[in-house]
C-alpha atoms as a PDB file:
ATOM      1  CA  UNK A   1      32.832 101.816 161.895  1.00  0.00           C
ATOM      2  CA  UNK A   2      35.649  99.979 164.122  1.00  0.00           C
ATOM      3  CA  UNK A   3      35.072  99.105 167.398  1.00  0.00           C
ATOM      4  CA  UNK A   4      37.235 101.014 169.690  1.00  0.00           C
ATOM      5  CA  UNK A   5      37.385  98.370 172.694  1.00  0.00           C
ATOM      6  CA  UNK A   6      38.426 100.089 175.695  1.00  0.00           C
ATOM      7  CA  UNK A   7      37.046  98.151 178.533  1.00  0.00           C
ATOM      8  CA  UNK A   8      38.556  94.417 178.574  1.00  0.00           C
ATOM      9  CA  UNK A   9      37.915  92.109 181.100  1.00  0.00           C
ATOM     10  CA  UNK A  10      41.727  92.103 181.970  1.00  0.00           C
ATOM     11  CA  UNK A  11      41.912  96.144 182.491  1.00  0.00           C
ATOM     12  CA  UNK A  12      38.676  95.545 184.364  1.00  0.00           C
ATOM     13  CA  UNK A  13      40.584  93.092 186.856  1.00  0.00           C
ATOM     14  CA  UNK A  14      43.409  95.541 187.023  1.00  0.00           C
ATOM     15  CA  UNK A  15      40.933  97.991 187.820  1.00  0.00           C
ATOM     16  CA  UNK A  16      39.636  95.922 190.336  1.00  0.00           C
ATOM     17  CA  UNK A  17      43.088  94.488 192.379  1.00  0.00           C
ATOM     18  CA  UNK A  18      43.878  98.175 192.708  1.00  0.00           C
ATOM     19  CA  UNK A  19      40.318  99.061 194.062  1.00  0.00           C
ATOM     20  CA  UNK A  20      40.077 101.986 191.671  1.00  0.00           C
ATOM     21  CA  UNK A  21      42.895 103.618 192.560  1.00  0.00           C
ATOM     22  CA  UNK A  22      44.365 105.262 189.360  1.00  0.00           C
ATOM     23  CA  UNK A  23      46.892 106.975 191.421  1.00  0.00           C
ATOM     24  CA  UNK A  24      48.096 103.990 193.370  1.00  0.00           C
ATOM     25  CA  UNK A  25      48.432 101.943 189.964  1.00  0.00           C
ATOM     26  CA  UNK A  26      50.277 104.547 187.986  1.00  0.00           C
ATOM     27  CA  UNK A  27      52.618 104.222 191.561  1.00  0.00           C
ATOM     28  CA  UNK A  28      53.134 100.838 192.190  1.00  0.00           C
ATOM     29  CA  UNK A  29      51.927  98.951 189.271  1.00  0.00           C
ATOM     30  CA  UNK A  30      54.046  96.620 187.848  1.00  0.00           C
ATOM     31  CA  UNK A  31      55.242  97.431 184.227  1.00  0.00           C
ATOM     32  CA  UNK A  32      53.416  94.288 182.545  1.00  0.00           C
ATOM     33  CA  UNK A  33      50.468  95.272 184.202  1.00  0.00           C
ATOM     34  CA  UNK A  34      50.166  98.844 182.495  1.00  0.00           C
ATOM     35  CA  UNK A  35      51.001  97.800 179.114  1.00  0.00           C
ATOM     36  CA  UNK A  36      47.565  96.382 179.487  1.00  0.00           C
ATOM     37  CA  UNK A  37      46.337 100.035 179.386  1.00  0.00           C
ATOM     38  CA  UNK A  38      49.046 101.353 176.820  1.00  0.00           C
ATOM     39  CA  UNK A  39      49.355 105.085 176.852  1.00  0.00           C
ATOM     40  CA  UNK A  40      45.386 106.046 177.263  1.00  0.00           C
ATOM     41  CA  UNK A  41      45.831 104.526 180.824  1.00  0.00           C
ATOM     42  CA  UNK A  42      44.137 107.584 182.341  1.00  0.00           C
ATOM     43  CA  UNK A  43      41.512 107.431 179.766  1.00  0.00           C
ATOM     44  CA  UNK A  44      40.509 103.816 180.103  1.00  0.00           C
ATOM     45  CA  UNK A  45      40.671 104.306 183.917  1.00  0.00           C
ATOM     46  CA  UNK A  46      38.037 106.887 183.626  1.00  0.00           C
ATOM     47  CA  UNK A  47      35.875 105.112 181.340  1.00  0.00           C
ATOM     48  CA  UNK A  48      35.767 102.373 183.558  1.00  0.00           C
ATOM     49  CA  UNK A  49      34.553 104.566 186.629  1.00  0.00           C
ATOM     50  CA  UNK A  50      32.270 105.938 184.521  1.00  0.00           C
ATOM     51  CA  UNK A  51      30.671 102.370 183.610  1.00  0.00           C
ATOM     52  CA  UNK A  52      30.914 101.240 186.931  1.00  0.00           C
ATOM     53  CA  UNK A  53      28.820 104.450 187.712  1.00  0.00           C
ATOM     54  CA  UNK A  54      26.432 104.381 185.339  1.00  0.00           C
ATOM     55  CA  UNK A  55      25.676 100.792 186.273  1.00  0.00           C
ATOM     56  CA  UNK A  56      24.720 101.241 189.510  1.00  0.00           C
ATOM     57  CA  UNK A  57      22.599 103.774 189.109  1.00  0.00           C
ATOM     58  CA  UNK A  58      20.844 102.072 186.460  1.00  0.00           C
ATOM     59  CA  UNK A  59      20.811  99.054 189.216  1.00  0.00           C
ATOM     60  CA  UNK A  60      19.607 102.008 191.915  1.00  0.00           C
ATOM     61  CA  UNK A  61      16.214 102.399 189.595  1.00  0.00           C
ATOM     62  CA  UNK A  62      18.128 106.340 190.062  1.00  0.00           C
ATOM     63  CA  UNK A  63      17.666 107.029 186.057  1.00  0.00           C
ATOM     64  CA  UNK A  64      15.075 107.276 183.352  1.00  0.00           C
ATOM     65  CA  UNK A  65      15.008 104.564 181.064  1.00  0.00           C
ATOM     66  CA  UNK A  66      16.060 106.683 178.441  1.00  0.00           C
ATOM     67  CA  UNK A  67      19.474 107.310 180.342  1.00  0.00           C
ATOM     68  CA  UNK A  68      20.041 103.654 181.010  1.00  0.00           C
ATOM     69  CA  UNK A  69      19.172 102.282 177.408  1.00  0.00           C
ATOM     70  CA  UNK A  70      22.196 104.985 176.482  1.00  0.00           C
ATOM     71  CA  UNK A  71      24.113 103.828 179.058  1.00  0.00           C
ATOM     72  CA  UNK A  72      24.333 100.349 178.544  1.00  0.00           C
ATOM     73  CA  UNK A  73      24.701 101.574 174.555  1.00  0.00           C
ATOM     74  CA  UNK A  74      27.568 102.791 175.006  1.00  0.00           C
ATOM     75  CA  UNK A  75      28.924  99.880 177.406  1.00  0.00           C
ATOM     76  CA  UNK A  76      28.129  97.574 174.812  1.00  0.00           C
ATOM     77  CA  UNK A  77      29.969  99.924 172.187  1.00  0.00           C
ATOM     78  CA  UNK A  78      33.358 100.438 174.427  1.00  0.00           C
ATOM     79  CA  UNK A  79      33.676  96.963 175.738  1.00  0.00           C
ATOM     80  CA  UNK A  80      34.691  93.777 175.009  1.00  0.00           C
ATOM     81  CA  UNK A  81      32.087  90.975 175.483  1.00  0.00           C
ATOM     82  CA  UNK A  82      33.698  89.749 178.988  1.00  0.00           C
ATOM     83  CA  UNK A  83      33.995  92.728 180.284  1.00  0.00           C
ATOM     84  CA  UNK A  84      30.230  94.257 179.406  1.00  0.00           C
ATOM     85  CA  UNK A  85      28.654  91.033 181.061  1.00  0.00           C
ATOM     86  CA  UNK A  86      31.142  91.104 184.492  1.00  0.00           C
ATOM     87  CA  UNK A  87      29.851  95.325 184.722  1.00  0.00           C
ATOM     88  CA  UNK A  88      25.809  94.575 184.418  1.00  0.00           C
ATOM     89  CA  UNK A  89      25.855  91.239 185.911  1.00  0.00           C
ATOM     90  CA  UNK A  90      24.168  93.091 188.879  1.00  0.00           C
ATOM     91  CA  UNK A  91      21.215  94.189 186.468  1.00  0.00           C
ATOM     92  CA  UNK A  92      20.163  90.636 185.530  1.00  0.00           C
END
């Protein structure tokens, strides 16, 4: 099975300077900036809120175990090394 890597630490930083704002990025962000997201921009985008989410509520103590050992499967199985450490730094 290949590794579909769609959280990088550099679309995470991306993510990041634009505070989340998907709109504002597909607006006013420069053209090198969203080749770094090729065309699944809004996909990536989304899987990255949806880490960010799933992180803090593992981090909240808000799920069972069972939903944040699948969780942080599937972080580990959509990102790139980087990228998995910078989203559950907070759970250390």
């Amino acid at each position: 099975m290949i590794k579909q890597t769609l959280i990088t630490i550099g679309r995470l930083k991306l993510y990041h300077e634009y505070s989340g704002d998907g709109d504002g990025f597909a607006r006013v962000g420069h053209p090198d900036e969203k080749t770094v997201f090729g065309s699944m921009q809004s996909q990536i985008w989304s899987a990255i809120e949806g880490a960010i989410q799933g992180v803090e509520l593992i981090a909240e103590g808000l799920v069972s175990n069972e939903y944040a050992a699948k969780t942080l499967q599937k972080l580990r199985e959509s990102c790139d090394d980087e990228s998995y450490e910078t989203l559950t730094a907070k759970l250390n």
